[in-house]
C-alpha atoms as a PDB file:
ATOM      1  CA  UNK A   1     -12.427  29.600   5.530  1.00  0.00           C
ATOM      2  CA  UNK A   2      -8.743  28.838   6.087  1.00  0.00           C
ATOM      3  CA  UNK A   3      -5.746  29.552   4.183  1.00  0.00           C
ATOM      4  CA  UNK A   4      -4.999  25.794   2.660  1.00  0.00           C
ATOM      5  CA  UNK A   5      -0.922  26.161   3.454  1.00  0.00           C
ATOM      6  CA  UNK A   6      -0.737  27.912   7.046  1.00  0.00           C
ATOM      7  CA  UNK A   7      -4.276  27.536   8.836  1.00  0.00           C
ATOM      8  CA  UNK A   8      -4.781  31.018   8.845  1.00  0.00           C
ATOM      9  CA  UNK A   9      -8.732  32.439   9.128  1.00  0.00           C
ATOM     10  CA  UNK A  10      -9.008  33.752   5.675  1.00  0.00           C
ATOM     11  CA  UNK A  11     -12.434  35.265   6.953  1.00  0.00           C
ATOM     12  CA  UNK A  12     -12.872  39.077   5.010  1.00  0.00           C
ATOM     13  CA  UNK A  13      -9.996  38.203   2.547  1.00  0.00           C
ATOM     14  CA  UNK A  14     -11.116  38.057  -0.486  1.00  0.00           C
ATOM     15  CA  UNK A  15     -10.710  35.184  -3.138  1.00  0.00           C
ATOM     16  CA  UNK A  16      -7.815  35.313  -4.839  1.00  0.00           C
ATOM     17  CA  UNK A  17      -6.284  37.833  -2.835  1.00  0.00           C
ATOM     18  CA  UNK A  18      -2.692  36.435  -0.760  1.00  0.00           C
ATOM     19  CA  UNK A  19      -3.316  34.909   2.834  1.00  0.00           C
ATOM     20  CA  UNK A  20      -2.616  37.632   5.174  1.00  0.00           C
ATOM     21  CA  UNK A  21      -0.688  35.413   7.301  1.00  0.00           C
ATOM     22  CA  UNK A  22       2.032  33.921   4.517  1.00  0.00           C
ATOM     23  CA  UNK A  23       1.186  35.144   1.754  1.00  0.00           C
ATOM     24  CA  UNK A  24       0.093  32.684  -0.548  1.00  0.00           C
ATOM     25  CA  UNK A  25      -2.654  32.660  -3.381  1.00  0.00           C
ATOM     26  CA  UNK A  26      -5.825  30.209  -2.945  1.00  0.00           C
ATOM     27  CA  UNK A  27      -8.561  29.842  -4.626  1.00  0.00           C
ATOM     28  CA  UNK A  28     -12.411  28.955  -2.504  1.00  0.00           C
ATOM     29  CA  UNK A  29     -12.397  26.116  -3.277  1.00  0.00           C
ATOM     30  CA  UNK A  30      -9.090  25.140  -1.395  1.00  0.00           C
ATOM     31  CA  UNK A  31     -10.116  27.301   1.053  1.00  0.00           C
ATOM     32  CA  UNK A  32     -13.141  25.066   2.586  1.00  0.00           C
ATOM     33  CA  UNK A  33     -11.424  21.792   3.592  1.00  0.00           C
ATOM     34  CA  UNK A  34     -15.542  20.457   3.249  1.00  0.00           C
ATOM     35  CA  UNK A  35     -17.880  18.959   5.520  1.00  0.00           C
ATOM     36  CA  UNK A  36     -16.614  16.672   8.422  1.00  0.00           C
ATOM     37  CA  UNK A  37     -18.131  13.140   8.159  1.00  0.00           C
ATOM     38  CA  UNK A  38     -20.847  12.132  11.004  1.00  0.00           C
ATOM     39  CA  UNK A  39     -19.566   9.873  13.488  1.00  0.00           C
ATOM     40  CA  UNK A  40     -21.437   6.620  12.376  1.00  0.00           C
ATOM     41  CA  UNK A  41     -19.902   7.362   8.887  1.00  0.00           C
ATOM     42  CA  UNK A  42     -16.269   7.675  10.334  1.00  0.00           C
ATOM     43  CA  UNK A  43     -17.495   4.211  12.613  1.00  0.00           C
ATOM     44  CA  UNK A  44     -18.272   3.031   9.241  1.00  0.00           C
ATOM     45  CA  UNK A  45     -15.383   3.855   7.253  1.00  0.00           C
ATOM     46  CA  UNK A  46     -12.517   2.811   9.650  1.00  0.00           C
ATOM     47  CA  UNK A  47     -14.547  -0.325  11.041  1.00  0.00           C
ATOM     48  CA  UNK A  48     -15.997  -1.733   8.158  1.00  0.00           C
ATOM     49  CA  UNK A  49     -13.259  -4.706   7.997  1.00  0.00           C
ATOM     50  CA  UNK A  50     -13.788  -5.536  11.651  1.00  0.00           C
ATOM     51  CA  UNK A  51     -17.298  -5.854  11.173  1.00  0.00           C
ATOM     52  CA  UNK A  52     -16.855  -7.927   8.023  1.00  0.00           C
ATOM     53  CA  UNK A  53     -14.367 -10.275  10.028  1.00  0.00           C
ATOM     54  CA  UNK A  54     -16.607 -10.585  12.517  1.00  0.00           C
ATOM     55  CA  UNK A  55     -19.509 -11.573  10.744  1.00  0.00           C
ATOM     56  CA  UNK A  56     -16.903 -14.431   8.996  1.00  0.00           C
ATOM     57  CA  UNK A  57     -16.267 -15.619  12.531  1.00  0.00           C
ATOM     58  CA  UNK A  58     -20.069 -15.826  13.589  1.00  0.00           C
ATOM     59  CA  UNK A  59     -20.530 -17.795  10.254  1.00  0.00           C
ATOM     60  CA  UNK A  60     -17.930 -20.055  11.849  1.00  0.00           C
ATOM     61  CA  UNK A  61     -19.218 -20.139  14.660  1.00  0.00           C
ATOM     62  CA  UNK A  62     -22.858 -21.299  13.463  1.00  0.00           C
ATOM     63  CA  UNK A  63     -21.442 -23.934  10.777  1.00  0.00           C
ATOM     64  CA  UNK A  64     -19.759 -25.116  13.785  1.00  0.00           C
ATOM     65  CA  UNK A  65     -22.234 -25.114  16.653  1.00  0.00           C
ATOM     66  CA  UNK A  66     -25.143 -26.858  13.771  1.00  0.00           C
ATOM     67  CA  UNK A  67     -22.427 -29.189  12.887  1.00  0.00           C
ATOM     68  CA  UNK A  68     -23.443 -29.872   9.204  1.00  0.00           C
ATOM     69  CA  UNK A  69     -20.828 -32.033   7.839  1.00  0.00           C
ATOM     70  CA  UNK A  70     -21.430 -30.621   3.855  1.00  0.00           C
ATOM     71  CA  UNK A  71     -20.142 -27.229   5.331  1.00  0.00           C
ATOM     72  CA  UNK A  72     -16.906 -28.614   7.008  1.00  0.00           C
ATOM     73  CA  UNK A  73     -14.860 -27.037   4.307  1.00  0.00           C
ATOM     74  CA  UNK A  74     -16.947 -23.243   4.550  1.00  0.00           C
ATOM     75  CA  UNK A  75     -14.067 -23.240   7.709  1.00  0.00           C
ATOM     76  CA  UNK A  76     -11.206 -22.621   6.117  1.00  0.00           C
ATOM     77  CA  UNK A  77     -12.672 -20.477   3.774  1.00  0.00           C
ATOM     78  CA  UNK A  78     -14.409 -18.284   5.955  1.00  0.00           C
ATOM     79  CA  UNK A  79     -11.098 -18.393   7.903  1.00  0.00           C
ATOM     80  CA  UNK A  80      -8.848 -17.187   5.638  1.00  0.00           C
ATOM     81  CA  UNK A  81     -11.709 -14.270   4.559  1.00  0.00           C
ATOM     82  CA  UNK A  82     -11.977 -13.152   7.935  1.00  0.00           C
ATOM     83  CA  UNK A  83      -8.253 -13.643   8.381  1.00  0.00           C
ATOM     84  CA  UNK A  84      -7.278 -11.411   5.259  1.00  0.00           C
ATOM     85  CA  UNK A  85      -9.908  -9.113   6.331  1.00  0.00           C
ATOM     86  CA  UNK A  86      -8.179  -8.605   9.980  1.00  0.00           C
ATOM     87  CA  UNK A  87      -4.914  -8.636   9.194  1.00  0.00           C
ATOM     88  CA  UNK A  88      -4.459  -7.067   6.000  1.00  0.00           C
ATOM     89  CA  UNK A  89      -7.538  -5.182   4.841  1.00  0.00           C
ATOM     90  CA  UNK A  90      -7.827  -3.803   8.386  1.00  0.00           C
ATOM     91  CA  UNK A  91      -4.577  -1.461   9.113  1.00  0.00           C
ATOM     92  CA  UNK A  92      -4.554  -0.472   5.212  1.00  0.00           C
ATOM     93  CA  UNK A  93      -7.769   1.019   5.725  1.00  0.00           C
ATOM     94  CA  UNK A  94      -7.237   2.691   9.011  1.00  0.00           C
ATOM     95  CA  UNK A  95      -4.356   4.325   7.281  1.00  0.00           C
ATOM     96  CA  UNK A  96      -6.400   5.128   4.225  1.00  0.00           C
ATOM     97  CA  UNK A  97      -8.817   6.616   6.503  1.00  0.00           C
ATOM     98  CA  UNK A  98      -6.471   8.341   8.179  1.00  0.00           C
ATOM     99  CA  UNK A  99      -4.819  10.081   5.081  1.00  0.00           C
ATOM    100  CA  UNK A 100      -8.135  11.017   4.094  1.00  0.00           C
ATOM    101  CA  UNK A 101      -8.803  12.933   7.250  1.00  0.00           C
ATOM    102  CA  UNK A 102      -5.560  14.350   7.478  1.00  0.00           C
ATOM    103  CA  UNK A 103      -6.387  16.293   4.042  1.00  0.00           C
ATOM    104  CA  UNK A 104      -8.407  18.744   5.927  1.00  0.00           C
ATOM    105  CA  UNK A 105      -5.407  20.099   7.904  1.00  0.00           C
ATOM    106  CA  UNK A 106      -3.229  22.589   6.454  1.00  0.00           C
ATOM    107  CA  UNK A 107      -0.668  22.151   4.314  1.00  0.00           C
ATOM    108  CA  UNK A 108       1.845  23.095   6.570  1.00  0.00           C
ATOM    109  CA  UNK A 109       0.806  20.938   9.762  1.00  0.00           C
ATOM    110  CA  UNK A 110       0.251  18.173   7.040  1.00  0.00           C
ATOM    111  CA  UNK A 111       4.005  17.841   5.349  1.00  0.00           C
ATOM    112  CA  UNK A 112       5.470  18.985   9.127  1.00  0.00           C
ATOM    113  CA  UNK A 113       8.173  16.115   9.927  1.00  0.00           C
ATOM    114  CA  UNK A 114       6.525  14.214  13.051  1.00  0.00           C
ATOM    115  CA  UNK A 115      10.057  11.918  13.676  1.00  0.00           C
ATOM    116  CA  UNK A 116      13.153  12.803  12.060  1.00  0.00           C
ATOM    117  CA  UNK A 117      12.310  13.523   8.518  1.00  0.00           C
ATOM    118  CA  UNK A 118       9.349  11.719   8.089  1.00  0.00           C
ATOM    119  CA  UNK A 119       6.285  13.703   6.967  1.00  0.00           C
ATOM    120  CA  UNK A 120       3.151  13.438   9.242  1.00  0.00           C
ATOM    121  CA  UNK A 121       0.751  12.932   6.165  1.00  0.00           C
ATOM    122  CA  UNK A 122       3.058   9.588   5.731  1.00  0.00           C
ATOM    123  CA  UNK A 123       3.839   8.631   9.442  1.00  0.00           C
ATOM    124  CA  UNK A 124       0.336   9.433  10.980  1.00  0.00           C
ATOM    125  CA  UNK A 125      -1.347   6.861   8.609  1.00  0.00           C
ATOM    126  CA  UNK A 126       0.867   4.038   8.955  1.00  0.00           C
ATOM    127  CA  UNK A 127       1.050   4.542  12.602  1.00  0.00           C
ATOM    128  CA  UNK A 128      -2.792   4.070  12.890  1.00  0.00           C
ATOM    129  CA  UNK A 129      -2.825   1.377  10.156  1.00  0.00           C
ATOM    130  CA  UNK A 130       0.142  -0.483  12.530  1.00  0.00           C
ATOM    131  CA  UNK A 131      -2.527   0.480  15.775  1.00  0.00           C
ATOM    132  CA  UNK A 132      -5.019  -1.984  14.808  1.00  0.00           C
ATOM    133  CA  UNK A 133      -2.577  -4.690  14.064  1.00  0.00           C
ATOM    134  CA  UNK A 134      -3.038  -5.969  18.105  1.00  0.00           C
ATOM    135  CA  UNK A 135      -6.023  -5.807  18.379  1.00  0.00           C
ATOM    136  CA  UNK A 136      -7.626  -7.558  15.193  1.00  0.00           C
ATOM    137  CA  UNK A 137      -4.673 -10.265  15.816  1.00  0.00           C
ATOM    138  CA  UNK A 138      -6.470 -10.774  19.252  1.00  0.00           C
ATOM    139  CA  UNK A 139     -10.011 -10.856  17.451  1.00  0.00           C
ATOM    140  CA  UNK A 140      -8.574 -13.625  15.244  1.00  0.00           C
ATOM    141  CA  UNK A 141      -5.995 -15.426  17.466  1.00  0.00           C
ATOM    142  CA  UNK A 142      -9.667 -15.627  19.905  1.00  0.00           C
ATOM    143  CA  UNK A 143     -12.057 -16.778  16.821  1.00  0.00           C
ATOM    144  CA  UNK A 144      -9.498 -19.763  16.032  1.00  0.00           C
ATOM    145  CA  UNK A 145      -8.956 -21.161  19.448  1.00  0.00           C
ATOM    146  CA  UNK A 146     -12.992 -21.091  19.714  1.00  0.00           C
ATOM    147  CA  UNK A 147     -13.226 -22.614  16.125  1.00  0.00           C
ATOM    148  CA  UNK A 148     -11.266 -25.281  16.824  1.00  0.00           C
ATOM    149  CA  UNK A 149     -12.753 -25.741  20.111  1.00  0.00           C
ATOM    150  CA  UNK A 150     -15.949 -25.633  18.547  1.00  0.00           C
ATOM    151  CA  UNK A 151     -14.992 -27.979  15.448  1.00  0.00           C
ATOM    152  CA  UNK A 152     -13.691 -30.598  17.809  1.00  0.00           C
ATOM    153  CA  UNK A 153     -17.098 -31.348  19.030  1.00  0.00           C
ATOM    154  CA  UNK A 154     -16.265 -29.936  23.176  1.00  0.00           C
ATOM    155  CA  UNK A 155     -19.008 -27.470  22.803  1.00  0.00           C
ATOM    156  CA  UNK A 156     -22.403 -27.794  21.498  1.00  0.00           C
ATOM    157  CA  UNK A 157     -22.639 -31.354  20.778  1.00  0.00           C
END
């Protein structure tokens, strides 16, 4: 149990009785910040677009390789899904994510400017969110140049 402004072990203090540390009033329930999720749940929660776009780009990737003509036009579709999922979906969830997790620290460590005035529950998030932006531009930038290797009959066929 710790006190839901400062951090402080609120262990032997009973509820509803100040935080030994600064003083303030909590409840129990603010007190237990709640179970952490398992690692394939966090894998789950902060990957789940990458695997999505990934799964667009193997569709590619088979349309292409089989070459059925009717599907020619699944490309850009799947594209732009796995696109949108990359570059958009992607770094708003991380920072989602992110915000989420940062709800278990305390209060104080939480609303603590991290540069200049900017809170750390703000900055923290959108710096992860901004994080993945390289990387799932790579994933995508790589899918395309094999698509259209792949589309242009080089490989495969």
């Amino acid at each position: 149990m710790r006190c839901p402004e400062c951090g402080h072990s609120l262990i032997g203090v009973s509820d509803g009785a100040p935080c030994t540390e600064c003083g303030v009033v909590s409840d129990s329930s603010e007190r237990e910040p709640g179970p952490m999720p398992t690692p394939g749940r966090l894998v789950m929660r902060f990957g789940w677009p990458a695997i999505a776009g990934a799964v667009a780009i193997g569709a590619i990737y088979m349309i292409a390789a089989l070459q059925v003509r009717a599907l020619e036009n699944a490309f850009v579709t799947l594209g732009i899904v796995a696109a949108a999922l990359l570059l958009l979906v992607g770094p708003i969830n991380t920072a989602t994510q992110t915000r989420l997790l940062m709800n278990r620290l305390p209060r104080r460590v939480r609303t603590a400017p991290l540069l200049a005035l900017i809170p750390r529950n703000v900055l923290v998030p959108m710096l992860a969110g901004l994080a993945t932006v390289p990387v799932n531009v790579a994933i995508g930038f790589g899918a395309c140049v094999g698509g259209l290797v792949l589309g242009n009959g080089k490989i495969g066929g």
